[in-house]
N, C-alpha and C. Protein backbone atom coordinates (compact mmCIF):
# COMPACT_ATOMS: atom_id res chain seq x y z
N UNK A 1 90.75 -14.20 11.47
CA UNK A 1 91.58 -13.11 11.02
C UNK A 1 91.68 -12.04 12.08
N UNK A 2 91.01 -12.22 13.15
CA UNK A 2 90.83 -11.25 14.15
C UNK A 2 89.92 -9.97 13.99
N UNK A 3 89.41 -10.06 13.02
CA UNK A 3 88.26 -8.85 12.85
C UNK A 3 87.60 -9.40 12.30
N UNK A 4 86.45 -8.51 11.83
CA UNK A 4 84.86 -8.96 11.09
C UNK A 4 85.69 -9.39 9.40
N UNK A 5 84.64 -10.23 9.14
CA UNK A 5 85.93 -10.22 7.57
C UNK A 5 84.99 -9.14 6.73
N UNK A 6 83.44 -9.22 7.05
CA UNK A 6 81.97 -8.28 6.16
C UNK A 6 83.39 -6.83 6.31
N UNK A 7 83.75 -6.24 6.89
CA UNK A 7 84.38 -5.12 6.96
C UNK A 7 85.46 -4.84 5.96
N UNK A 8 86.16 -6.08 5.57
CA UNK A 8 87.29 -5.87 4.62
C UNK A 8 87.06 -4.87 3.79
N UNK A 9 88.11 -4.44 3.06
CA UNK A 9 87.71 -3.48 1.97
C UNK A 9 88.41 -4.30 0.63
N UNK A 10 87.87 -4.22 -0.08
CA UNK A 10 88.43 -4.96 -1.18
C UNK A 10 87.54 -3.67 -2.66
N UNK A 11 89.08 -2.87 -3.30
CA UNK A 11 88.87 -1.60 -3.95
C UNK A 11 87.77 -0.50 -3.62
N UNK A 12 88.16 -0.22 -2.32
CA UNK A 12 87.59 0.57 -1.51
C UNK A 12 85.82 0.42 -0.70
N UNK A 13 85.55 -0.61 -1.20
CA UNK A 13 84.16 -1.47 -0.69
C UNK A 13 84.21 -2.34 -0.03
N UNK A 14 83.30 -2.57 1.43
CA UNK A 14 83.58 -3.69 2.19
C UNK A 14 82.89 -4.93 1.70
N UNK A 15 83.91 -5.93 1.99
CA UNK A 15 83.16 -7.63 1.80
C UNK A 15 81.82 -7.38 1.58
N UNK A 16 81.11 -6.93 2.52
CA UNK A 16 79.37 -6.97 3.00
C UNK A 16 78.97 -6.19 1.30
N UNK A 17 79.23 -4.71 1.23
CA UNK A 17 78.64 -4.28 0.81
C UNK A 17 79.01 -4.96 -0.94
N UNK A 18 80.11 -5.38 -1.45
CA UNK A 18 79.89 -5.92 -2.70
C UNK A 18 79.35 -7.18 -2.86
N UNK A 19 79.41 -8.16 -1.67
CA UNK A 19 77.71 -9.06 -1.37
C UNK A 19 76.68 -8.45 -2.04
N UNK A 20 76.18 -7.47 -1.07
CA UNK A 20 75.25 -7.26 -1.35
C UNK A 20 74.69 -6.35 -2.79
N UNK A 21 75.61 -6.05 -3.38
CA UNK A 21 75.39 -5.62 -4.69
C UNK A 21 75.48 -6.51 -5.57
N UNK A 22 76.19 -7.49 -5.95
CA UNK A 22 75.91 -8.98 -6.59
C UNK A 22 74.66 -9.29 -6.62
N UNK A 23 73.98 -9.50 -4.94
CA UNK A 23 72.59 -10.12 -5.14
C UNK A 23 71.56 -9.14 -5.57
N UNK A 24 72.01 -7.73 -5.19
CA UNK A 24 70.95 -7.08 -6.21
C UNK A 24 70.54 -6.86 -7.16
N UNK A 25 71.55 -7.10 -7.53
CA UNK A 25 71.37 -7.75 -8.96
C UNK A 25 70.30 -8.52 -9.64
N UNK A 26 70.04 -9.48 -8.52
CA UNK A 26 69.53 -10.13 -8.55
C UNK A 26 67.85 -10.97 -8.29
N UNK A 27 67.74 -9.62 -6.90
CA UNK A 27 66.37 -9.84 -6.48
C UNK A 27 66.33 -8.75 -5.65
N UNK A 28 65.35 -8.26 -5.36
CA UNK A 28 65.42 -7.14 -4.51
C UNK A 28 64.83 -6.64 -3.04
N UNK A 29 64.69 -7.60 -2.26
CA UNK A 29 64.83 -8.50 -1.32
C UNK A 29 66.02 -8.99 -0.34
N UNK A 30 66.63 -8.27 0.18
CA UNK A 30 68.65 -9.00 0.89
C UNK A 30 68.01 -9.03 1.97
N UNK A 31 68.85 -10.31 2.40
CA UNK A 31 69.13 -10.61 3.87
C UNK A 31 70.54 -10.66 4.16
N UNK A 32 70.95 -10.16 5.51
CA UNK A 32 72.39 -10.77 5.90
C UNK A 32 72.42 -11.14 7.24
N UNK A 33 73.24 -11.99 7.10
CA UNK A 33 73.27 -12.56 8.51
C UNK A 33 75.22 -12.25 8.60
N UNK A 34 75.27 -11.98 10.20
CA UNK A 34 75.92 -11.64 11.07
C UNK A 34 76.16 -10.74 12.01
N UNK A 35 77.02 -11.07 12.97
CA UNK A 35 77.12 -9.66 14.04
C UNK A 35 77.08 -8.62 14.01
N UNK A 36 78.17 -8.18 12.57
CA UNK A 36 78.89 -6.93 12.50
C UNK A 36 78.57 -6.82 10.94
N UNK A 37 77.83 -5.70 10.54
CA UNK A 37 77.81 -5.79 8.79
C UNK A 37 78.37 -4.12 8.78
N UNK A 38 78.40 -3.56 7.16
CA UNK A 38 78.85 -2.39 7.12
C UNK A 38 77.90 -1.44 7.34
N UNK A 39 77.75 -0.13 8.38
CA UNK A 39 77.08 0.46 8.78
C UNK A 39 76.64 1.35 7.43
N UNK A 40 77.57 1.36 6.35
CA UNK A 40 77.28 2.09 5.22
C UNK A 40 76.22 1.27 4.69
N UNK A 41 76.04 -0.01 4.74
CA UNK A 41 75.22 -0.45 4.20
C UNK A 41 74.16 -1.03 4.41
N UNK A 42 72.30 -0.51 3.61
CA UNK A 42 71.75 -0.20 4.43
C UNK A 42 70.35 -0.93 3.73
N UNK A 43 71.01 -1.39 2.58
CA UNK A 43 70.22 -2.00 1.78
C UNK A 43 69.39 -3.53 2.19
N UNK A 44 70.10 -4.32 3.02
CA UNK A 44 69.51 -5.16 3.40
C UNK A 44 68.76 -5.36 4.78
N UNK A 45 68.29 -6.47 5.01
CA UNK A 45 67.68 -6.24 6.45
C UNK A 45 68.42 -7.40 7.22
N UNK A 46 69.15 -7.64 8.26
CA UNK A 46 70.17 -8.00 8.95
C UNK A 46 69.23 -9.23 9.96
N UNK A 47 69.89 -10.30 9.75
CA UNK A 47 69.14 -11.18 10.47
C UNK A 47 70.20 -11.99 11.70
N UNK A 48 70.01 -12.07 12.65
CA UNK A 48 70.97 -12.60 13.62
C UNK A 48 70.55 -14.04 13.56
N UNK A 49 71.49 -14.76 13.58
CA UNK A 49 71.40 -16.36 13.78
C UNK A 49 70.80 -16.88 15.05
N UNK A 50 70.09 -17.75 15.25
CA UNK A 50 69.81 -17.72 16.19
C UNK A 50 70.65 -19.21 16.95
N UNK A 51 71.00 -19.95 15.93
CA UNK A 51 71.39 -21.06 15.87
C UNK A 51 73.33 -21.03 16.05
N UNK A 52 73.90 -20.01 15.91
CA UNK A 52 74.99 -19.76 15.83
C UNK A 52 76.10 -21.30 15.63
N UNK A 53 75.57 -21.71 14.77
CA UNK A 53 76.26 -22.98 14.34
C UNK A 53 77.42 -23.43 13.11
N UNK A 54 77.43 -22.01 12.08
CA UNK A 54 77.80 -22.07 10.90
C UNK A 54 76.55 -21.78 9.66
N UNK A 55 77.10 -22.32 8.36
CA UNK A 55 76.34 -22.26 7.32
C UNK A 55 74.87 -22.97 7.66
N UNK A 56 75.31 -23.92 8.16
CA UNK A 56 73.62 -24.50 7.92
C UNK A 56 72.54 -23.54 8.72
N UNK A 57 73.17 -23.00 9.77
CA UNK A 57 72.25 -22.09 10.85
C UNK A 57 71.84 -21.26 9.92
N UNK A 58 72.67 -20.37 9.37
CA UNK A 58 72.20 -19.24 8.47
C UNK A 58 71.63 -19.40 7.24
N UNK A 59 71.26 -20.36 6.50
CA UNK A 59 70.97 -20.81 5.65
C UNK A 59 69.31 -20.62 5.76
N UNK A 60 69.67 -21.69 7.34
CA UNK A 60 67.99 -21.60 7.89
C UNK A 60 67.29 -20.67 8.18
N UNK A 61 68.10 -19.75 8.90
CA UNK A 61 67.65 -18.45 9.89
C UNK A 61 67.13 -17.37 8.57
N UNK A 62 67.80 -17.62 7.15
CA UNK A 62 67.33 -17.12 5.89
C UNK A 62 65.96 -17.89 5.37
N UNK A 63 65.97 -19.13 5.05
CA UNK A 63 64.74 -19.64 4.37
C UNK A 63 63.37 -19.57 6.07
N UNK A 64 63.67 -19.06 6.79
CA UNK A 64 62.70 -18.79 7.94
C UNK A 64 62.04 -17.60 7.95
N UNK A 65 63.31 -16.19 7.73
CA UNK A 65 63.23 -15.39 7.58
C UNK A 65 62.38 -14.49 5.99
N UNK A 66 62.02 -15.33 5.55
CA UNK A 66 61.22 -15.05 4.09
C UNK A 66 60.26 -15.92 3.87
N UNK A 67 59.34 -16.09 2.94
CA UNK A 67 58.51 -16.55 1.78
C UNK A 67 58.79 -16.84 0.77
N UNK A 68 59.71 -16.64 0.48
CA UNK A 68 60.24 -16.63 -0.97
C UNK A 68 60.32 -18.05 -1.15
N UNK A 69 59.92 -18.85 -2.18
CA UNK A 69 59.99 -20.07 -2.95
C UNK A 69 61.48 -20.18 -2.99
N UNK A 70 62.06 -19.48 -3.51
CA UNK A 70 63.96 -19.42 -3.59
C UNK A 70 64.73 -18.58 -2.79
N UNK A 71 65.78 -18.75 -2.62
CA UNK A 71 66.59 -18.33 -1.70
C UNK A 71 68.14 -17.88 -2.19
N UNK A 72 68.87 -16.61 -2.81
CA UNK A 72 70.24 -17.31 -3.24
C UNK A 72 71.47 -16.76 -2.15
N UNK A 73 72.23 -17.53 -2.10
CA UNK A 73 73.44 -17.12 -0.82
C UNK A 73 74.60 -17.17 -1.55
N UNK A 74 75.55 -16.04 -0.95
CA UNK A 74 76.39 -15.78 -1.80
C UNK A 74 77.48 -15.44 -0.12
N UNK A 75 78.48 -16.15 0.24
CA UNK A 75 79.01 -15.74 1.29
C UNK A 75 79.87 -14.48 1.31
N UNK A 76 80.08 -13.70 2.22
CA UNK A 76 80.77 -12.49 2.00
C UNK A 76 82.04 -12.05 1.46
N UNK A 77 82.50 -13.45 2.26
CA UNK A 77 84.45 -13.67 2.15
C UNK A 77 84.80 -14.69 0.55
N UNK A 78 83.90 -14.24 -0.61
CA UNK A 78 84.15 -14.71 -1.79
C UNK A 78 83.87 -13.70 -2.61
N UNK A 79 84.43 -12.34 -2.40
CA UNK A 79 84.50 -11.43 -3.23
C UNK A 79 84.86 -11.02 -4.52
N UNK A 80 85.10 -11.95 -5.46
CA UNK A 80 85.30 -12.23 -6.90
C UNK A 80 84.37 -12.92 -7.54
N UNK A 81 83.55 -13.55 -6.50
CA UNK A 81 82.43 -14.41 -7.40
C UNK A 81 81.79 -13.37 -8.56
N UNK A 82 81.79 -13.62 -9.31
CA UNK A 82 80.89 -12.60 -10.77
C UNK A 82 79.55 -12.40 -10.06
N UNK A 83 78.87 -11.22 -10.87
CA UNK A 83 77.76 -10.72 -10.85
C UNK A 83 77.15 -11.57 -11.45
N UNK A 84 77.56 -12.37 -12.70
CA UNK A 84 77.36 -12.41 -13.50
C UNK A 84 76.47 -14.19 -13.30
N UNK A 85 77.10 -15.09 -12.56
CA UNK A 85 77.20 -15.79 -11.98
C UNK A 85 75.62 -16.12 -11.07
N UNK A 86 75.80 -14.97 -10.34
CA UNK A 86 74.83 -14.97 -9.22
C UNK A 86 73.32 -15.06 -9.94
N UNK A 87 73.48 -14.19 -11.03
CA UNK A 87 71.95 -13.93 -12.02
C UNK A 87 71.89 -15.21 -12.79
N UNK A 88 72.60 -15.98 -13.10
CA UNK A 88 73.20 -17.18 -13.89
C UNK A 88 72.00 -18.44 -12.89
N UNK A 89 72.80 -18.24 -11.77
CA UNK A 89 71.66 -19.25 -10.67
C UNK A 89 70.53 -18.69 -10.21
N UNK A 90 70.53 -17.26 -10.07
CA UNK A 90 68.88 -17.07 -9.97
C UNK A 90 67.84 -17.29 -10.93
N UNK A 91 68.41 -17.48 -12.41
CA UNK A 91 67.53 -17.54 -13.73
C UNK A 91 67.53 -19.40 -13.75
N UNK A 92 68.34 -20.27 -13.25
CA UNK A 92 67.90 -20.73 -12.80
C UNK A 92 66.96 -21.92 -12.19
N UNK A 93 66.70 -20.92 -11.07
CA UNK A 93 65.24 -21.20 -10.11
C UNK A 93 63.97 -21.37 -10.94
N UNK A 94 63.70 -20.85 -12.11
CA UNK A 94 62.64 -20.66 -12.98
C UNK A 94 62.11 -22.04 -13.03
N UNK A 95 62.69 -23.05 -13.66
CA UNK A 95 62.93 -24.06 -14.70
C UNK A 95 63.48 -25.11 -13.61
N UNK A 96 64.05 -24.92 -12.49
CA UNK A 96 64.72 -26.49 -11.60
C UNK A 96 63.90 -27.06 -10.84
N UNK A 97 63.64 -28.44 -10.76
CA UNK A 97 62.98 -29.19 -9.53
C UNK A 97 63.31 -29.36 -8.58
N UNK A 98 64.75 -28.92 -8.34
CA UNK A 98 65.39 -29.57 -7.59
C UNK A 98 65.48 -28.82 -6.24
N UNK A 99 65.93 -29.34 -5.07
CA UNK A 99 65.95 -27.87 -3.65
C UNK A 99 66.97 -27.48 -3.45
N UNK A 100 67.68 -27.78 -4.22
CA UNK A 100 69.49 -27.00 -3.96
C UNK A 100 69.82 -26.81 -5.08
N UNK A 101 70.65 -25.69 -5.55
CA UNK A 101 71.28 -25.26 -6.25
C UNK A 101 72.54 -25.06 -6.77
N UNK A 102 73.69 -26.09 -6.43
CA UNK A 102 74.89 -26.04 -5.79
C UNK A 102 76.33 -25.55 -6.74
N UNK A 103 76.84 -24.48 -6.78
CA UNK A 103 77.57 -24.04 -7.77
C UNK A 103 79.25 -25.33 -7.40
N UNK A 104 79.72 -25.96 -8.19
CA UNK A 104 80.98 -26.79 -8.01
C UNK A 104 82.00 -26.21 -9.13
N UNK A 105 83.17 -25.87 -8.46
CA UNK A 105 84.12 -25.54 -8.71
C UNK A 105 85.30 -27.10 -9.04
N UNK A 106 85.98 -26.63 -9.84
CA UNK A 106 87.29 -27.58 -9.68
C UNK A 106 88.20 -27.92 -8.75
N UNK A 107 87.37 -26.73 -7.83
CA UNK A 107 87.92 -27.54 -6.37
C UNK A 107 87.14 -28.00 -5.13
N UNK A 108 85.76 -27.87 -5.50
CA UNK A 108 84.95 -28.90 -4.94
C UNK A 108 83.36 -28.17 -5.12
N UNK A 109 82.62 -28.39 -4.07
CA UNK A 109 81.00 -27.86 -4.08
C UNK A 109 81.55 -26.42 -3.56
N UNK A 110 80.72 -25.45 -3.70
CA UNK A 110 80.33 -24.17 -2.69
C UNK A 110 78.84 -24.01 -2.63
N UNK A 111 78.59 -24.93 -1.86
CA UNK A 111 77.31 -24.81 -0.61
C UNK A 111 76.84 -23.20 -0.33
N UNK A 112 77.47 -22.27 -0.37
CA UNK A 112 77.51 -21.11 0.00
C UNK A 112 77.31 -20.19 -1.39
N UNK A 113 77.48 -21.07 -2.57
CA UNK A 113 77.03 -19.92 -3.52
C UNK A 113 76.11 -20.48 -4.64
N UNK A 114 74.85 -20.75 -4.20
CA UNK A 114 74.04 -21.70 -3.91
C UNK A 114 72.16 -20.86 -4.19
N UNK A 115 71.48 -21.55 -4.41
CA UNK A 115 70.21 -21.47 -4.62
C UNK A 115 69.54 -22.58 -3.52
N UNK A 116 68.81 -22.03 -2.78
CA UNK A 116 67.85 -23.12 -1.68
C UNK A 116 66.40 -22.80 -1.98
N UNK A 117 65.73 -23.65 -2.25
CA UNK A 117 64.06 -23.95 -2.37
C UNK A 117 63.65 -23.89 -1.03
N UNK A 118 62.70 -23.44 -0.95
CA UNK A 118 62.32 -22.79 0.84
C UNK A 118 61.99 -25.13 1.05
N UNK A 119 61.71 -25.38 0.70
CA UNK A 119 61.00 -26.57 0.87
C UNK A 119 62.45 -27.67 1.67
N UNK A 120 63.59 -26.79 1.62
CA UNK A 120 64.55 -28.06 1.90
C UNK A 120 64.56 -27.63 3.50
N UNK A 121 64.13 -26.65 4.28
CA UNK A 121 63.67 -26.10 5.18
C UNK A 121 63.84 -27.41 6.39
N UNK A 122 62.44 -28.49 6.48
CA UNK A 122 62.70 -29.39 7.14
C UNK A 122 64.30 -30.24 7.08
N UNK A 123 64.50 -31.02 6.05
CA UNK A 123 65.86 -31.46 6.53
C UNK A 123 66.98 -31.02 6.68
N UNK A 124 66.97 -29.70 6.80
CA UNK A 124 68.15 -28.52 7.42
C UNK A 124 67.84 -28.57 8.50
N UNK A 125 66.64 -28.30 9.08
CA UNK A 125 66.71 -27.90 10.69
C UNK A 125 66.78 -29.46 11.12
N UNK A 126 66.67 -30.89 10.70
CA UNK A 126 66.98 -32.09 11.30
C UNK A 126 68.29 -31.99 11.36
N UNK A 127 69.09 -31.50 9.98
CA UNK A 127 70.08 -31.58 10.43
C UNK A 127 70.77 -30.74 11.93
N UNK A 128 70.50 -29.42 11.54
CA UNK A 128 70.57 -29.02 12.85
C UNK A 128 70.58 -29.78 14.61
N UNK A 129 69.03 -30.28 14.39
CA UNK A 129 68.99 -31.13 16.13
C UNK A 129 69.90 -32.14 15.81
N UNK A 130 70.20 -32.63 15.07
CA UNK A 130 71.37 -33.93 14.73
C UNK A 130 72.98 -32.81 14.97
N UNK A 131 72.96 -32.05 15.13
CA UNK A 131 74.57 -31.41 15.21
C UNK A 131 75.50 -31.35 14.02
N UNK A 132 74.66 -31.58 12.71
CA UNK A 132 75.34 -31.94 11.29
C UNK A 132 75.06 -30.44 10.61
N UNK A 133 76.62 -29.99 10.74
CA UNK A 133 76.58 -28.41 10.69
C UNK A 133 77.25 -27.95 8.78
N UNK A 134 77.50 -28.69 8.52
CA UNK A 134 78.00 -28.97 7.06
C UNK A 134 76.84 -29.03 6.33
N UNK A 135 77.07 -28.01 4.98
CA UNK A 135 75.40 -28.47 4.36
C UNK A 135 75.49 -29.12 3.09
N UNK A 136 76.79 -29.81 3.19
CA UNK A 136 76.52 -30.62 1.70
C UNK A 136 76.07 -31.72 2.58
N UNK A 137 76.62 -32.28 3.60
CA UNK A 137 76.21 -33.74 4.57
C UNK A 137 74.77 -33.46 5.02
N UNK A 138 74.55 -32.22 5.18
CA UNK A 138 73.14 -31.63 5.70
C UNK A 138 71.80 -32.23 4.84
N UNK A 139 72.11 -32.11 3.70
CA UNK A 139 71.77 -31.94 2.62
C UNK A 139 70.81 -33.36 2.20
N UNK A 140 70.09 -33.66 2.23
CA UNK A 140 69.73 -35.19 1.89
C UNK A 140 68.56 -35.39 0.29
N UNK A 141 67.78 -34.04 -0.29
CA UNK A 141 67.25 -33.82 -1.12
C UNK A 141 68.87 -34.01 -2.77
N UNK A 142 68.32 -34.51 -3.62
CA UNK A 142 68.95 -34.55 -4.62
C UNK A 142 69.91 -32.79 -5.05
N UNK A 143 70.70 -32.83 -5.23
CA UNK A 143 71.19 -31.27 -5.39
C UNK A 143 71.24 -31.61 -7.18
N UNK A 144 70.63 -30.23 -7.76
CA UNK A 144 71.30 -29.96 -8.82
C UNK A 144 73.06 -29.22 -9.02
N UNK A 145 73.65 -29.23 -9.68
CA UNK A 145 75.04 -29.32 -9.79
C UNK A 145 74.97 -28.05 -10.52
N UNK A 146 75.98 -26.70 -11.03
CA UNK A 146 76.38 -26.15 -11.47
C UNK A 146 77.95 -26.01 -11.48
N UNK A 147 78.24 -26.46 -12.68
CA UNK A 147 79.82 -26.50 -12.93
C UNK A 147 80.15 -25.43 -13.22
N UNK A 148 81.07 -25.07 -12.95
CA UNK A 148 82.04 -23.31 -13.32
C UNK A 148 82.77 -23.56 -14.47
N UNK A 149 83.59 -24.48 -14.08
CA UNK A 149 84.78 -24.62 -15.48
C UNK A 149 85.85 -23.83 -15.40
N UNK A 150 87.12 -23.99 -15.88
CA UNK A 150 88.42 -23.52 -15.39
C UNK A 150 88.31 -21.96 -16.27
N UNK A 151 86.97 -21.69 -16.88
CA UNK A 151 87.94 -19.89 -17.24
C UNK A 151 86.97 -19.13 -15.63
N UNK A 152 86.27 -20.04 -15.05
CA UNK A 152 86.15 -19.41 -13.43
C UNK A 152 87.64 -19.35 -12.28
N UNK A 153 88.34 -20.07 -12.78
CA UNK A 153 89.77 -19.86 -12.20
C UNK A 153 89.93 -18.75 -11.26
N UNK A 154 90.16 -19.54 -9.92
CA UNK A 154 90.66 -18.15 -8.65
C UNK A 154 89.36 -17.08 -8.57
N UNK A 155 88.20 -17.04 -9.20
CA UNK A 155 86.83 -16.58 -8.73
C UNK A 155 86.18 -16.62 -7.26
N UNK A 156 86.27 -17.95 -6.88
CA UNK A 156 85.31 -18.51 -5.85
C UNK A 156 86.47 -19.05 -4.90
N UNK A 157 87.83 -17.94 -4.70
CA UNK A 157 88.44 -18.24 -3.82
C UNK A 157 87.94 -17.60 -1.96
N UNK A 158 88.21 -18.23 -1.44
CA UNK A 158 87.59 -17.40 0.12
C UNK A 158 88.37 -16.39 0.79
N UNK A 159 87.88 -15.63 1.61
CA UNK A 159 89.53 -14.93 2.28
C UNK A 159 88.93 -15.58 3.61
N UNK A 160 89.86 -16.62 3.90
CA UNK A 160 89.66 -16.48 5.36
C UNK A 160 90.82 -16.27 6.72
N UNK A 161 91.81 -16.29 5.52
CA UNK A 161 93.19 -16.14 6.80
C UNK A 161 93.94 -14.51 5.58
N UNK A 162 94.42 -14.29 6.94
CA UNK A 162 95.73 -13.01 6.44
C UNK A 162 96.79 -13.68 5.31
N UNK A 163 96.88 -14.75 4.81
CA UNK A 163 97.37 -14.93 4.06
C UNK A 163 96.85 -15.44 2.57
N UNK A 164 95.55 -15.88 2.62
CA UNK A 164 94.05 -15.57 1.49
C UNK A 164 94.41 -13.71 1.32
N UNK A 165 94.18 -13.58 1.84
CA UNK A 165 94.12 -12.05 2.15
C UNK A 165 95.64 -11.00 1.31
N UNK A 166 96.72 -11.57 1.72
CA UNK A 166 97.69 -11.09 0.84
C UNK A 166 98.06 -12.23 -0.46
N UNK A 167 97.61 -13.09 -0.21
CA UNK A 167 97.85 -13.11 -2.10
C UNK A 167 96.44 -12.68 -2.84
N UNK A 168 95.35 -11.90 -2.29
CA UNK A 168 94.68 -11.30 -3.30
C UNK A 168 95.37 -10.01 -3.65
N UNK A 169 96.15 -9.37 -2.27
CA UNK A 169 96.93 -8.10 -2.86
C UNK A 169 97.75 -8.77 -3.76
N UNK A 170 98.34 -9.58 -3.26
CA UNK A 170 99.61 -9.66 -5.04
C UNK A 170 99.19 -10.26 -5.81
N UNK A 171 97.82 -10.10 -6.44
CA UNK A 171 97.20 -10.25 -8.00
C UNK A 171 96.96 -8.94 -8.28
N UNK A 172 96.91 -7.76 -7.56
CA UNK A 172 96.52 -6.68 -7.68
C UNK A 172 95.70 -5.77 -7.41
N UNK A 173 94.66 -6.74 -6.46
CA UNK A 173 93.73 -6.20 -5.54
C UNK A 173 93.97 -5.31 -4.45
N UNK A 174 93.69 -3.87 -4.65
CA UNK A 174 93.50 -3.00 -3.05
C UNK A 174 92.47 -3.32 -2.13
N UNK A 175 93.54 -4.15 -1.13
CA UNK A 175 92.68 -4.90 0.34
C UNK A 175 93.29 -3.91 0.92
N UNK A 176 92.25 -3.71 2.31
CA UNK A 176 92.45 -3.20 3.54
C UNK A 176 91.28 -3.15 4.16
N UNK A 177 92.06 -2.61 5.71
CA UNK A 177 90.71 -2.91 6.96
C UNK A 177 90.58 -1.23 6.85
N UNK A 178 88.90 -1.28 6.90
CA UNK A 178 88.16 -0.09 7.34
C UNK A 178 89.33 1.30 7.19
C-alpha cells in the first residue's frame, strides 16, 4: 500500500492500536511485531523479527519472546475481527489439546487469528530452516478448527491493497492515513 498499514486509521484509531485493544481484552501481556507501530501506543512491548520472513517468523519471534503456555495473534490489517471473538479463542486454551488454534472462515483458514501452544515452537522454527514460510503448510501438529459461520460475514476481511481499503469506506467506515 506504500505505507505502514499498523498506521491506518480506521474511526479515528490506528490498525495497531485497535489490535491491540481486542487482545486486551484478552490477556494482559501484548506483543507486536513490526517496524513501525503507533507511537500513541504504548501498551505493548514491540518485538522486531528477527527472521523477517512473514507470519511464521513472527509467530515465532512471539512464542520465543514469552512463557506463556498460549499465545493469541490477531493480525493488524483485520480490523473488524470482534472483540468478541478473540476472548471466544482465548477461553478456549483452557480445555484444548491441541497446538493450534485455527479460526476458518468461509473463505478459508486465518492462521493469523489463531491461538499457538508455546510447544508447536520446534516445528515452526523447522519450518523456518526448510524456507516453508506459510503456517498452515508450516504447521504439522493436528490443528483444532474454529468455524465462524456466515453471520461472521466480511469480519475477517484484510486490508491489504488501496482497494480493500476503499470498499471498507463504502460500507461506511472512516479510513484514513495518520
Amino acid at each position: 500500500m506504500g505505507r505502514d498499514k499498523a498506521l491506518l486509521r480506521v474511526g479515528g484509531r490506528t490498525l495497531h492500536a485497535l489490535a491491540v485493544d481486542k487482545l486486551a481484552a484478552c490477556t494482559t501481556l501484548l506483543y507486536t511485531s513490526g517496524e513501525q507501530v503507533d507511537p500513541e501506543e504504548r501498551r505493548s512491548i514491540v518485538l522486531k523479527d528477527p527472521y523477517s520472513c512473514g507470519p511464521v517468523g513472527g509467530i515465532v519471534t512471539a512464542l520465543e519472546a514469552s512463557e506463556a503456555e498460549w499465545m493469541l495473534f490477531l493480525p493488524v490489517d483485520m480490523p473488524l475481527v470482534p472483540e468478541a471473538w478473540m476472548r471466544h479463542l482465548a477461553q478456549m486454551t483452557v480445555t484444548s489439546n491441541s497446538m493450534a488454534i485455527v479460526t476458518r472462515t468461509p473463505e478459508g483458514p486465518q492462521p493469523l487469528v489463531a491461538a499457538y501452544r508455546r510447544g508447536v515452537l520446534p516445528e515452526l522454527r523447522r519450518a523456518l530452516e526448510v524456507a516453508q514460510y506459510k503456517v498452515m503448510a508450516a504447521l504439522v501438529s493436528p490443528v483444532q478448527w474454529v468455524e465462524t459461520g456466515e453471520e461472521f460475514s466480511g469480519q475477517f476481511r484484510n486490508l491489504n491493497t488501496p482497494q480493500e481499503v476503499s470498499d471498507l469506506r463504502r460500507l461506511g467506515f472512516n479510513v484514513s492515513w495518520g
